[in-house]
C-alpha atoms as a PDB file:
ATOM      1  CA  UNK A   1       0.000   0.000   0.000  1.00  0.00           C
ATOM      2  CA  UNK A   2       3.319   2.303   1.120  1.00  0.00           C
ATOM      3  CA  UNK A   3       4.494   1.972  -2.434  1.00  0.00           C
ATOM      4  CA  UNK A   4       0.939   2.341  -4.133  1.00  0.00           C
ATOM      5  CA  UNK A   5       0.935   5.616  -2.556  1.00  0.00           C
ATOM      6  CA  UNK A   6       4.432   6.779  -3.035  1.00  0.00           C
ATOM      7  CA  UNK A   7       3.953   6.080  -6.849  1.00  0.00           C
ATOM      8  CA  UNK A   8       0.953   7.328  -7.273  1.00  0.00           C
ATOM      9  CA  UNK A   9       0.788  11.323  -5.786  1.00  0.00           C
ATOM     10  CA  UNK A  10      -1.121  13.962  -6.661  1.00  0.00           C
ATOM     11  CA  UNK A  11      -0.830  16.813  -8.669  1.00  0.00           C
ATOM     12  CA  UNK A  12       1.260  14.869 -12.203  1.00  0.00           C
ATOM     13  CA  UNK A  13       0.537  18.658 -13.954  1.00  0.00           C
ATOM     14  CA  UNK A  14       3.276  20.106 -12.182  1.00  0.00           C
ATOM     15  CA  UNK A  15       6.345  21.497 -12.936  1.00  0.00           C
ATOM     16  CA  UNK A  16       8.721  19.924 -10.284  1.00  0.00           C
ATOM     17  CA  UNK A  17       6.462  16.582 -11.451  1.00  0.00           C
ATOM     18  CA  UNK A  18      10.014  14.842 -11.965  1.00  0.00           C
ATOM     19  CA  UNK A  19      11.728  16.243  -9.197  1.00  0.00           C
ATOM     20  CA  UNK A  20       8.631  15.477  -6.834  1.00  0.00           C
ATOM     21  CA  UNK A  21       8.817  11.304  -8.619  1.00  0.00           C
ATOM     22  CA  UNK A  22      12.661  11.206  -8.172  1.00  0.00           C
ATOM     23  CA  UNK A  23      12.285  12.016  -4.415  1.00  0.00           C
ATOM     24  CA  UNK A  24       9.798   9.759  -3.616  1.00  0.00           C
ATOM     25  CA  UNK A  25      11.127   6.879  -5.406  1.00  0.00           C
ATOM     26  CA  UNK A  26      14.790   7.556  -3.222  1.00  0.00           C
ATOM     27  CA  UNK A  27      12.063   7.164  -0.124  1.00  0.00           C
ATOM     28  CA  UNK A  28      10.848   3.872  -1.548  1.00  0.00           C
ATOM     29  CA  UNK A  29      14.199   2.289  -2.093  1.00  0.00           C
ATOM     30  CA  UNK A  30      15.484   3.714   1.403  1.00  0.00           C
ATOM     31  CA  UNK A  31      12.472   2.094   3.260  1.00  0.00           C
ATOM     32  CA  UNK A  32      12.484  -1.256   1.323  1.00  0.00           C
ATOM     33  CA  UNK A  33      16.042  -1.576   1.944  1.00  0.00           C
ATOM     34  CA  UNK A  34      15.863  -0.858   5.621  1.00  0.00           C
ATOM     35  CA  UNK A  35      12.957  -3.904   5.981  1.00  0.00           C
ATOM     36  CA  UNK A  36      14.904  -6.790   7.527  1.00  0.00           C
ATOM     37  CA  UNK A  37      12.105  -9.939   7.370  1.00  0.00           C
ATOM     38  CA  UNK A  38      13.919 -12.123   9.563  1.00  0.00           C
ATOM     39  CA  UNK A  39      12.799  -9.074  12.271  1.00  0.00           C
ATOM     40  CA  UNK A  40       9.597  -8.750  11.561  1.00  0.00           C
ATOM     41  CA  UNK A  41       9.028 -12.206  12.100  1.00  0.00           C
ATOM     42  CA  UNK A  42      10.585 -12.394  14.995  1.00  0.00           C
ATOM     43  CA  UNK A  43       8.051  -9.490  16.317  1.00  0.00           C
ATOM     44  CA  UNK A  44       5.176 -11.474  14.999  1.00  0.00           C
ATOM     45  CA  UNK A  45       6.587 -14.730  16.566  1.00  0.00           C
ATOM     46  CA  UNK A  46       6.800 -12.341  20.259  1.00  0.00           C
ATOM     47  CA  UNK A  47       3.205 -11.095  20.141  1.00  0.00           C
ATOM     48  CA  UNK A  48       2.303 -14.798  19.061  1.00  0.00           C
ATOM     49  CA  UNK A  49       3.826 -16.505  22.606  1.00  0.00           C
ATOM     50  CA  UNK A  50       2.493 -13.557  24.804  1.00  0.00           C
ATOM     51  CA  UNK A  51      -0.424 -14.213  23.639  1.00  0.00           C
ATOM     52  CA  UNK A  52      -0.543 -17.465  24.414  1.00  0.00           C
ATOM     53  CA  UNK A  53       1.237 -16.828  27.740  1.00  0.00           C
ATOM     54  CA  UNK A  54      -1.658 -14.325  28.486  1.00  0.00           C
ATOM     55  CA  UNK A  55      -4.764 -14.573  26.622  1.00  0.00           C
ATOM     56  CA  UNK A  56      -6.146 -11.498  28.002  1.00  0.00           C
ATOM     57  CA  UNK A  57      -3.632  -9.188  27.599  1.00  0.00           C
ATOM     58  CA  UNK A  58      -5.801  -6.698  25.482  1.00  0.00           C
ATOM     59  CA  UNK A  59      -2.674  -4.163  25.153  1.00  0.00           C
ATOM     60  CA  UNK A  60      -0.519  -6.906  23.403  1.00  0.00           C
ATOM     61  CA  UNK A  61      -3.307  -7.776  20.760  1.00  0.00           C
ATOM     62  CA  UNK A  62      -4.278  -4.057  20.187  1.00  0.00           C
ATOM     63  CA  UNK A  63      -0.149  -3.998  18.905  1.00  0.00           C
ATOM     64  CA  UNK A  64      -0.210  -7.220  17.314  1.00  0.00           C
ATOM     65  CA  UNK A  65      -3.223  -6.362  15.366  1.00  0.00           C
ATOM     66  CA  UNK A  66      -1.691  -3.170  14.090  1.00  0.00           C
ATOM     67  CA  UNK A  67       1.226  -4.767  13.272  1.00  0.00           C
ATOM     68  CA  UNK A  68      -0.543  -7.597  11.270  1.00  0.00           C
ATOM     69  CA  UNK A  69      -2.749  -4.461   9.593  1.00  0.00           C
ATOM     70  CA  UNK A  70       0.714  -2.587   8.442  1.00  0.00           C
ATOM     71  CA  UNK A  71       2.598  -5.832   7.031  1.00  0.00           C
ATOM     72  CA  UNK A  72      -1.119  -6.799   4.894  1.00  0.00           C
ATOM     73  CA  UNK A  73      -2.010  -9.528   7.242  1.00  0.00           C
ATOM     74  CA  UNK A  74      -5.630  -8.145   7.595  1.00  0.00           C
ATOM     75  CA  UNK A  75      -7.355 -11.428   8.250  1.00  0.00           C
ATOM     76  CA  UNK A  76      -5.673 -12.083  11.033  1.00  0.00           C
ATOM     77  CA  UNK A  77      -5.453  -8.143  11.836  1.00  0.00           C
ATOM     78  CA  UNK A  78      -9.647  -8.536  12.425  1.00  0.00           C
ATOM     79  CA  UNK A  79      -9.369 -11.976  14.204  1.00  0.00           C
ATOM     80  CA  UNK A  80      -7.731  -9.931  17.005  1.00  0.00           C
ATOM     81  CA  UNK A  81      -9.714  -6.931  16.756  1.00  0.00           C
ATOM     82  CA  UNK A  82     -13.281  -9.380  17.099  1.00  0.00           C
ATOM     83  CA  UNK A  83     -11.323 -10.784  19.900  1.00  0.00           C
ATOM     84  CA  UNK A  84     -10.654  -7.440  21.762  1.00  0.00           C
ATOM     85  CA  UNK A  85     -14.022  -6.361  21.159  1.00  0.00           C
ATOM     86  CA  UNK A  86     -15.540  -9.797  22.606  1.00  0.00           C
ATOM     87  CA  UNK A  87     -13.395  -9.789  25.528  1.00  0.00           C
ATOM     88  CA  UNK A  88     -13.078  -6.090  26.554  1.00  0.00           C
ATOM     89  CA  UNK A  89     -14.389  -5.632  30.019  1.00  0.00           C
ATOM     90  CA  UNK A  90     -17.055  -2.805  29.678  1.00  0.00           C
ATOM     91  CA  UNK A  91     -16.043   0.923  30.613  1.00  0.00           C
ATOM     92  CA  UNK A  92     -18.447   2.033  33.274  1.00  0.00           C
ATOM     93  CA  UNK A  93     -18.233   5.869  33.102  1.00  0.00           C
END
């Protein structure tokens, strides 16, 4: 989605069009080469064994499920959202 966006900006009449595509293509290559998989999965693997450890911890999924979200996993991104909403104790204001 990151790169969808990066390639795709507004405003293609402009006169610094080239510049503007040059730049943001250097930000695309920067953050693609700074991506180290072998880290992300070891996040995921983290969240996945404290959430076994503790079931409940609601902070834990909340992160997990935005991580999931911002690496395309969104299937699993809404199991833990339908979980937090099922097992959030109610706010009495």
């Amino acid at each position: 989605m990151l790169r969808t966006l990066l390639d795709d900006h507004p405003f293609p009449e402009r006169a610094d069009h080239a510049e503007i595509t040059s730049r943001w293509q250097e930000v695309a290559a920067s953050l693609e080469s700074n991506l180290d998989h072998e880290r992300l999965i070891g996040f995921l693997q983290t969240y996945e064994m404290r959430i076994k450890a503790n079931r409940d911890d609601m902070l834990t999924r909340v992160l997990y499920a935005d991580l999931l979200r911002a690496v395309g996993e969104n299937g699993e991104a809404r199991r833990q959202w339908q979980y937090i909403e099922r097992h959030q104790p109610p706010i009495d204001w």
